[in-house]
C-alpha atoms as a PDB file:
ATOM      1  CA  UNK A   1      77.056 133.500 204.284  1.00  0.00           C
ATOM      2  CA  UNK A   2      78.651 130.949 201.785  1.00  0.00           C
ATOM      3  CA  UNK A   3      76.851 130.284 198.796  1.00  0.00           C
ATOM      4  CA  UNK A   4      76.193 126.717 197.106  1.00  0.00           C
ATOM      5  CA  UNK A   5      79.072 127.401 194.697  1.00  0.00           C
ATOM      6  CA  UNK A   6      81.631 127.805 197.021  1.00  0.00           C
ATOM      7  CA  UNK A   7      81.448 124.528 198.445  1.00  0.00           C
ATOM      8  CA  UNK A   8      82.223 120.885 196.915  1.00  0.00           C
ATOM      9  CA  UNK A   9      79.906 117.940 197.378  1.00  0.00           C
ATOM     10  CA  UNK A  10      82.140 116.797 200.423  1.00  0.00           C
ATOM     11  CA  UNK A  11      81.437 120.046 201.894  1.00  0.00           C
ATOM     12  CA  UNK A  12      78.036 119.966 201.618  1.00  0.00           C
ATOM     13  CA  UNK A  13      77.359 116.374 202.895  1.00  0.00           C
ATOM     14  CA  UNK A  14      79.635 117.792 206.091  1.00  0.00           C
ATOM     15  CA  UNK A  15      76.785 120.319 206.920  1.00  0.00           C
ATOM     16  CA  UNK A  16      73.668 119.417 208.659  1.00  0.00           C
ATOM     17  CA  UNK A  17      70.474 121.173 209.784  1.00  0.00           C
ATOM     18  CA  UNK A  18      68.366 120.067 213.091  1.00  0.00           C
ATOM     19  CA  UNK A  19      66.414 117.148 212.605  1.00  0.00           C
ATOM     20  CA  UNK A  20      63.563 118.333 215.026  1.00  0.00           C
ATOM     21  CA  UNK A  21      62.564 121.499 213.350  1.00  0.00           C
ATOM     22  CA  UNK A  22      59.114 121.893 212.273  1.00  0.00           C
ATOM     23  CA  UNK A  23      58.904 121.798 208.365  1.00  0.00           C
ATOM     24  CA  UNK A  24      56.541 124.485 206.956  1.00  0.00           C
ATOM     25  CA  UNK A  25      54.006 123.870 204.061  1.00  0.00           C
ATOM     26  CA  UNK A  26      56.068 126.788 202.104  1.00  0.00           C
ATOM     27  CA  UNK A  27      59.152 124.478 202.431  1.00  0.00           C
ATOM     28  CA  UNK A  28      57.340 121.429 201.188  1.00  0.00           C
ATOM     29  CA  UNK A  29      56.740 123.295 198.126  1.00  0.00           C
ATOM     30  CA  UNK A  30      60.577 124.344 197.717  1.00  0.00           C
ATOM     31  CA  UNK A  31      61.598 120.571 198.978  1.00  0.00           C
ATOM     32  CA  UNK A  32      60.007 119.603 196.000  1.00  0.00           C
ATOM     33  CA  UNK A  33      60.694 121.875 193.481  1.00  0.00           C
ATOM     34  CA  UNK A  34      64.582 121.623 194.261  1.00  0.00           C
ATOM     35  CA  UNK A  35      65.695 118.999 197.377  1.00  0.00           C
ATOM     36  CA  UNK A  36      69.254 120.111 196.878  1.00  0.00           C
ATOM     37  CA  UNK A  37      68.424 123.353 197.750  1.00  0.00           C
ATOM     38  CA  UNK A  38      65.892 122.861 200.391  1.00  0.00           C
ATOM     39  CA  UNK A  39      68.865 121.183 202.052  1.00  0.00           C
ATOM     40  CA  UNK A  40      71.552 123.521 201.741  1.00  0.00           C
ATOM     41  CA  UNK A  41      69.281 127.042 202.479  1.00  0.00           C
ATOM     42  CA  UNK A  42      68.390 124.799 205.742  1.00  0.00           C
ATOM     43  CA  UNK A  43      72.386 124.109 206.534  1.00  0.00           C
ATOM     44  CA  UNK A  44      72.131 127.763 206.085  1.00  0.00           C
ATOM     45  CA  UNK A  45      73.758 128.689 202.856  1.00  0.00           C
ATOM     46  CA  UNK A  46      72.697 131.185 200.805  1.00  0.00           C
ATOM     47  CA  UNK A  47      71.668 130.519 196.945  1.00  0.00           C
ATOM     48  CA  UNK A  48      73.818 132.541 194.176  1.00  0.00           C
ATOM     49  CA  UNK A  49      71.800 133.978 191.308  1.00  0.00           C
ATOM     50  CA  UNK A  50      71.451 137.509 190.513  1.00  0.00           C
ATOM     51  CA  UNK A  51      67.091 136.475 189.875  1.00  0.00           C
ATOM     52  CA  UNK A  52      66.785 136.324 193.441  1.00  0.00           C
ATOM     53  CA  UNK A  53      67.399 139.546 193.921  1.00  0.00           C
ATOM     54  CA  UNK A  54      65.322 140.338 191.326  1.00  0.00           C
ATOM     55  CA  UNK A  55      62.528 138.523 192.485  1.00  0.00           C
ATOM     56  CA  UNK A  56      62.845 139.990 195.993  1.00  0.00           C
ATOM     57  CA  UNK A  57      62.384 143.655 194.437  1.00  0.00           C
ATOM     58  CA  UNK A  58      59.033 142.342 192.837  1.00  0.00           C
ATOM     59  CA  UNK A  59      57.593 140.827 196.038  1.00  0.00           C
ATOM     60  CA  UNK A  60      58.319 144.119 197.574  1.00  0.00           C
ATOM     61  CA  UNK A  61      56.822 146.139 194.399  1.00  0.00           C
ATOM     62  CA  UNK A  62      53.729 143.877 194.339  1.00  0.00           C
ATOM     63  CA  UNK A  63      53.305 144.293 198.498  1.00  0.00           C
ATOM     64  CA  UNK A  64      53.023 147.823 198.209  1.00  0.00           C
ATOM     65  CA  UNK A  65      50.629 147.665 195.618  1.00  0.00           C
ATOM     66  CA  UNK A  66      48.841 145.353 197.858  1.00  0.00           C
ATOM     67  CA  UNK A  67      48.865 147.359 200.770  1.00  0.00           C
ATOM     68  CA  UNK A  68      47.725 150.463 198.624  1.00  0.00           C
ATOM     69  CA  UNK A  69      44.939 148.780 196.867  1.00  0.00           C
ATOM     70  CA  UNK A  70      43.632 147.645 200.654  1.00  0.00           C
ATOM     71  CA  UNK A  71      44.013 151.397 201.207  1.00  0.00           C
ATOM     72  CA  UNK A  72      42.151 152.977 198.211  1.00  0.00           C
ATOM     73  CA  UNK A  73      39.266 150.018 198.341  1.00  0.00           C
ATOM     74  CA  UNK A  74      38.834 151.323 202.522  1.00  0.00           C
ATOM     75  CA  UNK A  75      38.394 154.732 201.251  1.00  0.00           C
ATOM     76  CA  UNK A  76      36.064 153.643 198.276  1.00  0.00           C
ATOM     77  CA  UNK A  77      33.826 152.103 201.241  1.00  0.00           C
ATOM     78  CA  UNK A  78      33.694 154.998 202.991  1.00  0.00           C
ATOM     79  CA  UNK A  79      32.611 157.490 199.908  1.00  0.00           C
ATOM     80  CA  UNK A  80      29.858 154.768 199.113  1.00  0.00           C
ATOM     81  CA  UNK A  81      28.444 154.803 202.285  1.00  0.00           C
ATOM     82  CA  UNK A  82      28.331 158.637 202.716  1.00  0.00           C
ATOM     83  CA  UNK A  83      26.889 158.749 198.902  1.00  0.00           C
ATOM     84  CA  UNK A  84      23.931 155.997 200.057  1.00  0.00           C
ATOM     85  CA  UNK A  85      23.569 158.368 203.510  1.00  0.00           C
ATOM     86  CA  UNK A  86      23.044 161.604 201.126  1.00  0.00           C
ATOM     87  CA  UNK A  87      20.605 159.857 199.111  1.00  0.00           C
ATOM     88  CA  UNK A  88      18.866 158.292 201.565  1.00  0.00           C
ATOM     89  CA  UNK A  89      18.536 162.027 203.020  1.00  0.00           C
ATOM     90  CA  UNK A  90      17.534 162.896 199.772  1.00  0.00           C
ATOM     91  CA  UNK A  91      14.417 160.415 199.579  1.00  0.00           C
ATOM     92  CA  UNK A  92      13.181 160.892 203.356  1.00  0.00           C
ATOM     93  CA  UNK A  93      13.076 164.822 201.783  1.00  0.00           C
ATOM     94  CA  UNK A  94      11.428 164.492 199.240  1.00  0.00           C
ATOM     95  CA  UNK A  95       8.922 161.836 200.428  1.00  0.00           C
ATOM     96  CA  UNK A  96       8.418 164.299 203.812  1.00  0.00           C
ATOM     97  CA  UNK A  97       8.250 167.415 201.867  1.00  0.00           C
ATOM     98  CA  UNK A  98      10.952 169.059 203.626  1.00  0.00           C
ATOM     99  CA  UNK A  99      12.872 171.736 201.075  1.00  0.00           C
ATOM    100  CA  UNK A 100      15.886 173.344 201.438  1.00  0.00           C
END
């Protein structure tokens, strides 16, 4: 894939991208922060700079802590509701007088 420095500005106005494609509300966002490159990632050219890459590894890094947070708070649920079933237990044996 070329990247936006390879190409001149008579290059660039050569390429087009489809002009019925559905526009996503992500792509708003990065239409506005940079048009220029909005276009060209649409004509399909890849951007050059080495903080994408970056970037890309700290998406990934922050997903994973995502997905184990999601992970640790499902097991948190589960010891809470076993500790409320023990003491639950606990009261109904006490209250019924029934001694282990």
């Amino acid at each position: 894939m070329l990247s936006y420095n390879d190409m001149s500005m008579s290059e660039l106005n050569k390429k087009k991208f489809r002009k019925n494609e559905i526009i996503s509300a992500s792509e708003i966002g990065q239409y506005y922060f940079c048009s220029k490159a909005w276009y060209l990632q649409k004509c399909g050219y890849k951007p050059d700079s080495k903080f994408l890459d970056i970037g890309t590894k700290k998406h990934k890094e922050i997903g994973e802590i995502i997905v184990k947070t999601r992970q640790g708070n499902k097991k948190s649920k589960i010891y809470a509701i076993a500790g409320y079933l023990i003491l639950i237990s606990a009261i109904l044996m006490i209250i019924f007088g029934v001694i282990l």
